[in-house]
Protein backbone atom coordinates (compact mmCIF):
# COMPACT_ATOMS: atom_id res chain seq x y z
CA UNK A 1 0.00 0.00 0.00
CA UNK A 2 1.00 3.70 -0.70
CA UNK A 3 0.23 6.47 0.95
CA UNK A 4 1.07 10.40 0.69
CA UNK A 5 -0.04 13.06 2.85
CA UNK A 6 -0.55 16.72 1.80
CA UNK A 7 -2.07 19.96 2.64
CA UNK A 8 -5.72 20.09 2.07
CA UNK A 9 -5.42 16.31 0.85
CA UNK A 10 -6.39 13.58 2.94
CA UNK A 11 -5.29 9.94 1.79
CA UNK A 12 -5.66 6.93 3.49
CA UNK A 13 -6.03 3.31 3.12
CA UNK A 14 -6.32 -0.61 4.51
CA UNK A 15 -5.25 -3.38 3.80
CA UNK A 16 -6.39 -7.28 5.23
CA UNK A 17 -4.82 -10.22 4.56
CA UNK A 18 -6.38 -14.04 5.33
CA UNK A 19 -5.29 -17.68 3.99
CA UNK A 20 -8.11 -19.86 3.28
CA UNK A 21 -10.21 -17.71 6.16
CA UNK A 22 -7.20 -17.86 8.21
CA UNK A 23 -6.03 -14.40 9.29
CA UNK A 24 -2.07 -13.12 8.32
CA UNK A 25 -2.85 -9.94 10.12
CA UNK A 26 -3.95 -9.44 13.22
CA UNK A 27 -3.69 -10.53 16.67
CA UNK A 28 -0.61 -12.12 17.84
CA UNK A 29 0.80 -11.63 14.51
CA UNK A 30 2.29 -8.16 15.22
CA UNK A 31 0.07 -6.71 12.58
CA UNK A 32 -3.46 -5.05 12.86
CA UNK A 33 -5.97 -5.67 11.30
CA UNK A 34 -9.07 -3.13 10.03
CA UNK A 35 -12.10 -3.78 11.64
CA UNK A 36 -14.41 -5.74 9.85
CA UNK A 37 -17.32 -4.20 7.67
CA UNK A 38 -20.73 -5.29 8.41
CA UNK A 39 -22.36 -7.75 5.93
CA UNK A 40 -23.67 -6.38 2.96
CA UNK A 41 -27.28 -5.93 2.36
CA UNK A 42 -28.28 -6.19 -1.54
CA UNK A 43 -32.08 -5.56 -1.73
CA UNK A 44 -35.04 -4.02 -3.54
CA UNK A 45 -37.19 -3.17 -0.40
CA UNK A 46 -35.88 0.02 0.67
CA UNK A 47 -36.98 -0.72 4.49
CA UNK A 48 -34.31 -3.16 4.08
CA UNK A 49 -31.81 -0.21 4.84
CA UNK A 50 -31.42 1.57 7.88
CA UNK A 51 -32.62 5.47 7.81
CA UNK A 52 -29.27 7.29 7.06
CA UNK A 53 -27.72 10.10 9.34
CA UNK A 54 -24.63 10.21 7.78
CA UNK A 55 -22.34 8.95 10.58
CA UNK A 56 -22.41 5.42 8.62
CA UNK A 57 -19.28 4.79 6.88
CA UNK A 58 -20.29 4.24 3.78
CA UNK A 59 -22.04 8.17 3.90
CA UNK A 60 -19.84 10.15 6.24
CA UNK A 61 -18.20 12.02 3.31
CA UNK A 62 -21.63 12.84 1.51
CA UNK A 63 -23.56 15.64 2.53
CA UNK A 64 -26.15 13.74 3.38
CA UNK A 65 -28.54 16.71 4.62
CA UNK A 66 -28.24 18.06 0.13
CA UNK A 67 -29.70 14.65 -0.81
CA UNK A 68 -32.22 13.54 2.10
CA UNK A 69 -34.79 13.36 -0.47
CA UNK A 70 -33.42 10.84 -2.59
CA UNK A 71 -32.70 8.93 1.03
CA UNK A 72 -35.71 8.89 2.69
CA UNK A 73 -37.98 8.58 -0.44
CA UNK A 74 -39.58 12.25 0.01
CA UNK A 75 -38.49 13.55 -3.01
CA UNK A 76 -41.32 13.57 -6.04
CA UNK A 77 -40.89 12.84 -9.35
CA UNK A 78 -41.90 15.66 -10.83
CA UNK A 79 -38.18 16.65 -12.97
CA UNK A 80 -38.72 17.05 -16.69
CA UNK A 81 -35.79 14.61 -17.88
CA UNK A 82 -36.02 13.67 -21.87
CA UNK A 83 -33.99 10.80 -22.46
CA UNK A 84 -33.06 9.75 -26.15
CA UNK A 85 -31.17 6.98 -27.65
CA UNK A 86 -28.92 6.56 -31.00
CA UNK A 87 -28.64 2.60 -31.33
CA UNK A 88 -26.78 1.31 -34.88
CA UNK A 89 -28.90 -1.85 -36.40
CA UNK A 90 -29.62 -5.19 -34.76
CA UNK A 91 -29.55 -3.51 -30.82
CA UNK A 92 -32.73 -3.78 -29.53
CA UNK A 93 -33.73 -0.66 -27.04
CA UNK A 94 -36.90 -0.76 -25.58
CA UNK A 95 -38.55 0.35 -22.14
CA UNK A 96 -39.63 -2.26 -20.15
CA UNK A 97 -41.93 -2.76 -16.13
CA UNK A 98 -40.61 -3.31 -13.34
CA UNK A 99 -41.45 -6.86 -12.99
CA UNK A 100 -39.10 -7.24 -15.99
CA UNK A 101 -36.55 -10.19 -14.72
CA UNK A 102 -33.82 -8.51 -15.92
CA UNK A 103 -33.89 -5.88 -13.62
CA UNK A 104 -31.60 -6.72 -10.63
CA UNK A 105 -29.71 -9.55 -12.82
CA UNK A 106 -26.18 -7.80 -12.61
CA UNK A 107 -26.88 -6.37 -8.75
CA UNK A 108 -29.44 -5.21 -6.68
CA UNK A 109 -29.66 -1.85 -5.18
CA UNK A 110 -26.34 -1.89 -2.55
CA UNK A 111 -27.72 1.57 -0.70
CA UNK A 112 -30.74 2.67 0.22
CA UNK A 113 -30.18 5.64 -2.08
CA UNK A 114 -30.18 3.18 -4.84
CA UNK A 115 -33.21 1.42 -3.37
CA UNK A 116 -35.51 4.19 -3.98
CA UNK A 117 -34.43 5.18 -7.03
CA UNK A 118 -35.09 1.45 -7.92
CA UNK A 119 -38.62 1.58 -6.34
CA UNK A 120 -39.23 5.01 -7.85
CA UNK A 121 -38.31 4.22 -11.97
CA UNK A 122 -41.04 2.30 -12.43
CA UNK A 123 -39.14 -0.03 -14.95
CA UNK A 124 -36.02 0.40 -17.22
CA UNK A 125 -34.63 1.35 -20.55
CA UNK A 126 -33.41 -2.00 -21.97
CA UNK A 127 -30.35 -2.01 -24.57
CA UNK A 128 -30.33 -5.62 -25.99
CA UNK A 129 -26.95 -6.93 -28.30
CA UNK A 130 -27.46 -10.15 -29.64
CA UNK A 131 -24.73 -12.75 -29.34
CA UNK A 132 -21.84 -12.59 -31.63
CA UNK A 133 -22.81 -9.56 -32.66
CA UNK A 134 -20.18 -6.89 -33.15
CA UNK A 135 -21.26 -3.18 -32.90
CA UNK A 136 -19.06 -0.66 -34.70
CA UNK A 137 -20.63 2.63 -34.11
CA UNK A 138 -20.88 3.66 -30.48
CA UNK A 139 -24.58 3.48 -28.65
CA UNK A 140 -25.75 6.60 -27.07
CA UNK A 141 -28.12 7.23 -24.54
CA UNK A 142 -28.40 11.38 -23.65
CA UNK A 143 -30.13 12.72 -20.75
CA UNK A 144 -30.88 15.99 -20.38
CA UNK A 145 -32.94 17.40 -17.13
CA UNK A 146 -34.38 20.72 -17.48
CA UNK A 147 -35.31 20.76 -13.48
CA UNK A 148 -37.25 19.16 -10.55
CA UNK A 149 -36.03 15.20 -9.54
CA UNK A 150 -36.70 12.09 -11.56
CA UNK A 151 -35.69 8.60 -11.12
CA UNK A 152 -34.23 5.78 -13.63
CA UNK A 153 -33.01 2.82 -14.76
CA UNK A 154 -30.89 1.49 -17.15
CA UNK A 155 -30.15 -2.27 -18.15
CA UNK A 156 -27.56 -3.19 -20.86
CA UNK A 157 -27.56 -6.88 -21.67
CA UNK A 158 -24.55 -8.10 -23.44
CA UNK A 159 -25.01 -11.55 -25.21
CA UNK A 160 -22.33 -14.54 -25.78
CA UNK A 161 -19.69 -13.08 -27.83
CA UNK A 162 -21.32 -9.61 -28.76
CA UNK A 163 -19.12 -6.34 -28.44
CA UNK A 164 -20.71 -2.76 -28.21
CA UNK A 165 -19.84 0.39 -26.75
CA UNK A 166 -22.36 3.09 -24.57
CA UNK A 167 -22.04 6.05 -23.90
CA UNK A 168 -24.69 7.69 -21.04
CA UNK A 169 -24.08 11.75 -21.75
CA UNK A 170 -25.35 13.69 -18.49
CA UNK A 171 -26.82 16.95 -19.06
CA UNK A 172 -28.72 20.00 -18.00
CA UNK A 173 -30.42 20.64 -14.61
CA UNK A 174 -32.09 19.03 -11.88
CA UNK A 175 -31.56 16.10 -9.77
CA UNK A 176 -31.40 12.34 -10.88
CA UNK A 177 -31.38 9.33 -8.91
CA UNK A 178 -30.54 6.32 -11.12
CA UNK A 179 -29.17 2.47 -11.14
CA UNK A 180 -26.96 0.97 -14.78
CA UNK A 181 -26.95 -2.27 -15.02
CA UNK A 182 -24.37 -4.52 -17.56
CA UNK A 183 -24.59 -7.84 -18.25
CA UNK A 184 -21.74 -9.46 -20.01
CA UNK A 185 -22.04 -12.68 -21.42
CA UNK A 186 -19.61 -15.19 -21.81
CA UNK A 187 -16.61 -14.22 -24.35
CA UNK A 188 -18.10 -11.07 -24.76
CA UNK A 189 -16.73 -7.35 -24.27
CA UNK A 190 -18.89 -3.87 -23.30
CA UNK A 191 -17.00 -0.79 -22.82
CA UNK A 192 -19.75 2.02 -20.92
CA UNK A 193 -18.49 5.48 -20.73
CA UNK A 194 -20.73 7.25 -18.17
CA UNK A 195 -20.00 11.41 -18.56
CA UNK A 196 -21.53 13.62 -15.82
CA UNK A 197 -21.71 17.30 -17.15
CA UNK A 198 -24.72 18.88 -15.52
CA UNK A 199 -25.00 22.66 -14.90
CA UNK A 200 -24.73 23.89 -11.70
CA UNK A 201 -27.11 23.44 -8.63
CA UNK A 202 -27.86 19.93 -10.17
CA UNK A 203 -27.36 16.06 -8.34
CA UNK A 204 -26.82 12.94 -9.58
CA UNK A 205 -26.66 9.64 -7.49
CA UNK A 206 -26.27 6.22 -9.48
CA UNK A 207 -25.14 3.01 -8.58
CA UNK A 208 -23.39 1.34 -11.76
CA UNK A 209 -23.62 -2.31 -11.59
CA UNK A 210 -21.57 -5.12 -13.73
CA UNK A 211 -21.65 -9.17 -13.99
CA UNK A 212 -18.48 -10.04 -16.17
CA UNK A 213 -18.84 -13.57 -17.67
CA UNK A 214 -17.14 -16.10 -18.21
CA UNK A 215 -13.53 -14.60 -20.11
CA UNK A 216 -15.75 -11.44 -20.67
CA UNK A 217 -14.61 -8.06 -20.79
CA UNK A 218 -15.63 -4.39 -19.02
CA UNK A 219 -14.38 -1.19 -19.26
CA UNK A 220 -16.09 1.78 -17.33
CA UNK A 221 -15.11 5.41 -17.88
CA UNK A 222 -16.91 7.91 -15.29
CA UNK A 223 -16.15 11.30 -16.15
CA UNK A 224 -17.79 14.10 -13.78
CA UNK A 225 -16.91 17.40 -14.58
CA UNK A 226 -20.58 18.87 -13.74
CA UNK A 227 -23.24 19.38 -10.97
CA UNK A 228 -23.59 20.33 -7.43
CA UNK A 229 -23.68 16.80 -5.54
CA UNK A 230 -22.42 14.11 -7.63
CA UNK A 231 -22.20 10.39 -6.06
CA UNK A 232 -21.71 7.56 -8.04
CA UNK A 233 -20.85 4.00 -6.95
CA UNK A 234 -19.16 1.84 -9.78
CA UNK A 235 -19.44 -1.77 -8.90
CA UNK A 236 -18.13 -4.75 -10.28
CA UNK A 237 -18.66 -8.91 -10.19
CA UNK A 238 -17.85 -11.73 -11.98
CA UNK A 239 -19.86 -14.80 -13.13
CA UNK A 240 -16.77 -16.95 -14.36
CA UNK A 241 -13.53 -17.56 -14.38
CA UNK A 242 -11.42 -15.60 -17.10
CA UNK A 243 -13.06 -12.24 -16.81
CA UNK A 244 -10.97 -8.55 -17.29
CA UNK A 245 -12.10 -5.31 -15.95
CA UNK A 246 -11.08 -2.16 -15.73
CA UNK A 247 -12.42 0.78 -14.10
CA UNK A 248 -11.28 4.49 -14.92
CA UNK A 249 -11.96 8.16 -13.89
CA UNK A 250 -12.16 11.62 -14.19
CA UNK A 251 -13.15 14.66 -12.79
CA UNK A 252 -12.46 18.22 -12.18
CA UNK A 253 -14.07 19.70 -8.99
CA UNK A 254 -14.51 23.39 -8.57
CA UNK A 255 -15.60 25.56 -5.91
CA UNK A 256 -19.03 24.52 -4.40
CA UNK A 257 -18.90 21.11 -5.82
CA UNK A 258 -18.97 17.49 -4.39
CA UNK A 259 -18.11 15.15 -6.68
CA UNK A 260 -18.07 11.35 -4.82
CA UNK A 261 -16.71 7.96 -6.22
CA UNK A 262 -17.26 4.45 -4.63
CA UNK A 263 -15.18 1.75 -6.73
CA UNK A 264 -15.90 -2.02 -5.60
CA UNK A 265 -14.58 -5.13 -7.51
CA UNK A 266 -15.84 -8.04 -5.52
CA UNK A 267 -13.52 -10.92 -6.83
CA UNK A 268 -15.23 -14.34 -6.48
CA UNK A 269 -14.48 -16.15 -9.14
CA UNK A 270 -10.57 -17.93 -10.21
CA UNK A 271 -8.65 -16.09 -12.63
CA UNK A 272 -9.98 -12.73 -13.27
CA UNK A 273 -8.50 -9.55 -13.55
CA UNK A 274 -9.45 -5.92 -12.55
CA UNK A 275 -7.44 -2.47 -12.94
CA UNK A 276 -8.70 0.99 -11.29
CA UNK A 277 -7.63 3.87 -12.22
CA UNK A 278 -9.25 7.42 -10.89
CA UNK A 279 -7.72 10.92 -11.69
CA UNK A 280 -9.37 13.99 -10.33
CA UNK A 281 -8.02 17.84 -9.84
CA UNK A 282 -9.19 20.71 -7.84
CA UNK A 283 -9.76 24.05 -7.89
CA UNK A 284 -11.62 26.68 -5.40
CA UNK A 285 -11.42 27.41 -1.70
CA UNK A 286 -14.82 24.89 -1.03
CA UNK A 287 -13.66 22.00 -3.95
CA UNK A 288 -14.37 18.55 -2.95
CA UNK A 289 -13.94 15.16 -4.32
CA UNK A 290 -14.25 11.55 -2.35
CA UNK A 291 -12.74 7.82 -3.97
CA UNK A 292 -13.26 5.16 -2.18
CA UNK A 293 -11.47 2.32 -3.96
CA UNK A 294 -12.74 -1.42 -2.40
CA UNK A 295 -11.68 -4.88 -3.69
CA UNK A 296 -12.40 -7.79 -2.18
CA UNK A 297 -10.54 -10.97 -3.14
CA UNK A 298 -12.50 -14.45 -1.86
CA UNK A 299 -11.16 -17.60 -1.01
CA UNK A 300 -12.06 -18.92 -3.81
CA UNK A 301 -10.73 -16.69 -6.26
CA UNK A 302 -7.40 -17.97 -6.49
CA UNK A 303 -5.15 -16.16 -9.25
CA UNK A 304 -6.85 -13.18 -8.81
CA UNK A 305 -4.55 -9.99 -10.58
CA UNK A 306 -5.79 -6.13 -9.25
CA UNK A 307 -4.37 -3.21 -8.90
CA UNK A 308 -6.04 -0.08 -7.99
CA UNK A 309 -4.56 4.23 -8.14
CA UNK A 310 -6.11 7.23 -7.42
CA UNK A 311 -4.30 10.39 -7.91
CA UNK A 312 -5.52 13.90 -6.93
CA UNK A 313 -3.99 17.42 -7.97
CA UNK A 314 -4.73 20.53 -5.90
CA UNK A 315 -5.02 23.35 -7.82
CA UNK A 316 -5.45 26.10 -5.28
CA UNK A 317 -5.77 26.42 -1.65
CA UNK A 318 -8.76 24.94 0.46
CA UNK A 319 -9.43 22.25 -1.88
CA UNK A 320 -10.08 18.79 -0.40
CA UNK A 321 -9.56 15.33 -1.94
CA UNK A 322 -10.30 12.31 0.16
CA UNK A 323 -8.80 9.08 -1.31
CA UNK A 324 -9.35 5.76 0.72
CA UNK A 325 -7.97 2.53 -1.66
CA UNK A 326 -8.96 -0.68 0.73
CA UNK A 327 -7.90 -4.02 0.13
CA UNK A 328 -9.41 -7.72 1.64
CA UNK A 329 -7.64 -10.55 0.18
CA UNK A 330 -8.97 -14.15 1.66
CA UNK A 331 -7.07 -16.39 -0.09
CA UNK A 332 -3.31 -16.35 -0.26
CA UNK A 333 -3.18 -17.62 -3.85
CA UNK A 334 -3.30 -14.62 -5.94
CA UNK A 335 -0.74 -12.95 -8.74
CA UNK A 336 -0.74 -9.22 -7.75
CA UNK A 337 -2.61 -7.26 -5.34
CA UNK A 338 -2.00 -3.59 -4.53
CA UNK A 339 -2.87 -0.10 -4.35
CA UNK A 340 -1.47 3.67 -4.45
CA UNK A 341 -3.14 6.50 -3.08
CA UNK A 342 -1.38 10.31 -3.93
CA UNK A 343 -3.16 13.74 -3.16
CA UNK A 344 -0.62 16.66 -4.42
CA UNK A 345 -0.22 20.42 -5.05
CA UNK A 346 0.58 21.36 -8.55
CA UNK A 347 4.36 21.22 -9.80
CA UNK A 348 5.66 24.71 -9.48
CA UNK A 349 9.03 23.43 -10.99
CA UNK A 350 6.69 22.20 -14.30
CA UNK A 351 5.48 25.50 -14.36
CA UNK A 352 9.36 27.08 -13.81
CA UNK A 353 11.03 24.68 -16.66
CA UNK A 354 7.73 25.34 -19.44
CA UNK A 355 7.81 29.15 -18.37
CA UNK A 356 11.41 29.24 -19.01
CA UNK A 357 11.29 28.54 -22.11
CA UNK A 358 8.94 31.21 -23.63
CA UNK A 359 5.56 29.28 -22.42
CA UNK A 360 2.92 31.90 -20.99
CA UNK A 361 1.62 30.96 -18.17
CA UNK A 362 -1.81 29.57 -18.61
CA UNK A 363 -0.57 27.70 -21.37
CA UNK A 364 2.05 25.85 -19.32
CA UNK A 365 -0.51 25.15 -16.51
CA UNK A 366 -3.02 23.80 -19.25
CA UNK A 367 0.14 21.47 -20.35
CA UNK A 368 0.61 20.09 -17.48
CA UNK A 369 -2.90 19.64 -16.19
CA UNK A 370 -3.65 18.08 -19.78
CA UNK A 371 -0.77 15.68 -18.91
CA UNK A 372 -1.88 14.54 -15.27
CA UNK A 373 -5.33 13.35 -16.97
CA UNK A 374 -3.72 12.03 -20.34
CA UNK A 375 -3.57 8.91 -18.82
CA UNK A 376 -6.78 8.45 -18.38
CA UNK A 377 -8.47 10.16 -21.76
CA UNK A 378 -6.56 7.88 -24.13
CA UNK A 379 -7.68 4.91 -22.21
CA UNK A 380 -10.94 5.75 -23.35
CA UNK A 381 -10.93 4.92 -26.59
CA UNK A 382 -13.17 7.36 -28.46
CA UNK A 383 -11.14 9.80 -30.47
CA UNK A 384 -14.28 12.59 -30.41
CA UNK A 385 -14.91 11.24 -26.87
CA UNK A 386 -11.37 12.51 -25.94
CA UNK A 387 -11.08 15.76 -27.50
CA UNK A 388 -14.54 16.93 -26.15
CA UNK A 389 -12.50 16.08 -22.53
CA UNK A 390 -9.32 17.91 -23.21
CA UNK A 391 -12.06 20.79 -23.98
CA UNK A 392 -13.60 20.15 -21.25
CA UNK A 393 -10.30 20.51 -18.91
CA UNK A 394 -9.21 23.34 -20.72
CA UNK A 395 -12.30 25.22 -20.04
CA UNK A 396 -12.39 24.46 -16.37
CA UNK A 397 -9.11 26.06 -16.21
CA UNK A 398 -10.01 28.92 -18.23
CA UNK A 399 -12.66 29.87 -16.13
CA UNK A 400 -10.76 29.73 -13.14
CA UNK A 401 -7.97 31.90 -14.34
CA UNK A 402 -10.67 34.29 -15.84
């Protein structure tokens, strides 16, 4: 584990180690070892989760009294949200109740947060790729709010062998409460980019739920560069042996924003493979960002390979990035396990050696904050995807230097 300490950074992380449900760390070992967490509670009955106060560990960095609506159920659906869809031919989108079976198949609401929003959509928009089928042209699914609260759901079902890309593009105003779901079958590959760029005063909750077949595939890209309260937990399970995923993130926080990410790759299946990898920077005296990176590695998920980083850049004073990477590993019988955790000021020496020769500077801050994300943009995979980002970034800074 690796941690670093700075100035209006907090970083911090856990790791616990067993053998076949046999502790390496803890007493009489000369080690400690974090307390446990409480069982998880998967459900669709929202009385199923205790009233939050925001004490609970899984909430204490949320502002819990912005969102109490979407908590405690209170909040109405009356938010004019148009959703619209571009699908290329032989996907199947359709809208379907919500005593469809396929709702829940990946993961059931993990929060009660996500247990109303489940209760309150009513159903789901349904993407459908047939097996084998190989989709060229990216799937889009836009959602623009234009005020007031409304609830969804979203279920992408991946067949046998199929490969497609979505793309869920965040817009507008207003606040939205809703659960993804992927399925991906068996020897198949999805790759969902989630981008969160509402305007401001707006909040977005969403749990973001995958079941990775059998030598299956995932990629997730959350990009949050909008909105007021934004909390979004990323989750991801495997059905097989074989399966690959990787996780990555970015977002830009300015002043007044809270912009929240809960990673969790529950290995429980042999052989599979899972990479993390979250970027954020700040900017402004009241800036906030949370990542929470979990894995847990079973006993029976022997030659299990993970690795997890989150890296945060301060941009000016009185920003605050938390960054918690945790790490249970029950079985001794894996290839790699490990996590880094870095919260930072910017470079002034960057700034120094680009300044000194002839680079104004704006320009030379752009460069390097263009740099610290790069990582993370070409990963991505969508050339138009990733200049509309490095647009994106450039215009945050712009407006802070304006």
């Amino acid at each position: 584990m690796a941690e670093q300490n700075s100035p209006g950074g907090v970083t911090a992380g856990s790791i616990a180690v067993h053998e076949r449900g046999v502790p390496l760390a803890g007493p009489g070992t000369g080690r400690k070892t974090p307390d446990a967490r409480p069982p998880a509670i998967e459900s669709r009955d929202v009385d199923d989760f205790a009233p939050v106060a925001g004490r609970e560990e899984d909430w204490r960095f949320t502002p819990v009294k912005a969102i109490r609506g979407l908590l405690d159920g209170t909040a109405i659906a009356d938010g004019d949200i148009s959703i619209a869809w571009d699908a290329p031919d032989g996907v199947t989108i359709t809208r379907v109740g919500a005593d469809d079976k396929r709702i829940g198949s990946a993961a059931l609401p993990a929060d009660r947060a996500a247990a109303v929003a489940l209760a309150k959509s009513e159903g789901a928009l349904l993407i459908s790729i047939p097996a084998d089928l190989v989709v060229d042209k990216a799937i889009t699914v836009s959602v623009k709010g234009s005020g007031g609260t409304a609830y969804g759901h979203l279920v992408i079902d991946v067949a046998h062998g199929a490969r497609a890309t979505v793309v869920l593009d965040h817009a507008g105003s207003g606040t939205f409460s809703a659960g993804v779901e992927a399925v991906v079958g068996d020897s198949a590959h999805l790759t969902l980019i989630s981008l969160q760029d509402w305007e401001d005063g707006s909040t977005h909750l969403g749990q973001h739920s995958a079941l990775v077949g059998r030598d299956a595939s995932f990629k997730a890209a959350h990009v949050t560069l909008g909105g007021s309260v934004v909390r979004l937990t990323p989750r991801v399970r495997y059905s097989g042996p074989g399966g690959d995923a990787e996780l990555l993130g970015l977002y830009f926080a300015d002043e007044g924003q809270h912009l929240e990410h809960r990673t969790l790759i529950d290995h429980q299946a042999a052989h599979c493979k899972s990479r993390v990898t979250y970027k954020g920077a700040l900017q402004g005296k009241s800036a906030r960002t949370v990542w929470i990176g979990d894995v847990v590695i079973g006993a029976e998920a022997i030659g299990t390979d993970t690795y997890e980083l989150n890296r945060n850049l301060l941009l000016s004073d009185g920003a605050r990035a938390d960054s918690v990477p945790n790490l249970e590993i029950l079985t001794g019988e894996v290839i790699g396990a490990g996590h880094a955790s870095t919260t930072g000021r910017f470079d002034d020496d960057q700034l120094f050696y680009l300044q000194s020769r002839g680079i104004p500077a704006d320009d030379a801050r752009r460069m390097v904050v263009r740099a610290f994300f790069a990582e993370v943009i070409q990963k991505i995979g969508l050339p138009d995807l990733e200049e509309r980002l490095l647009a994106a970034v450039d215009a945050e800074l712009a407006g802070a230097s304006a």
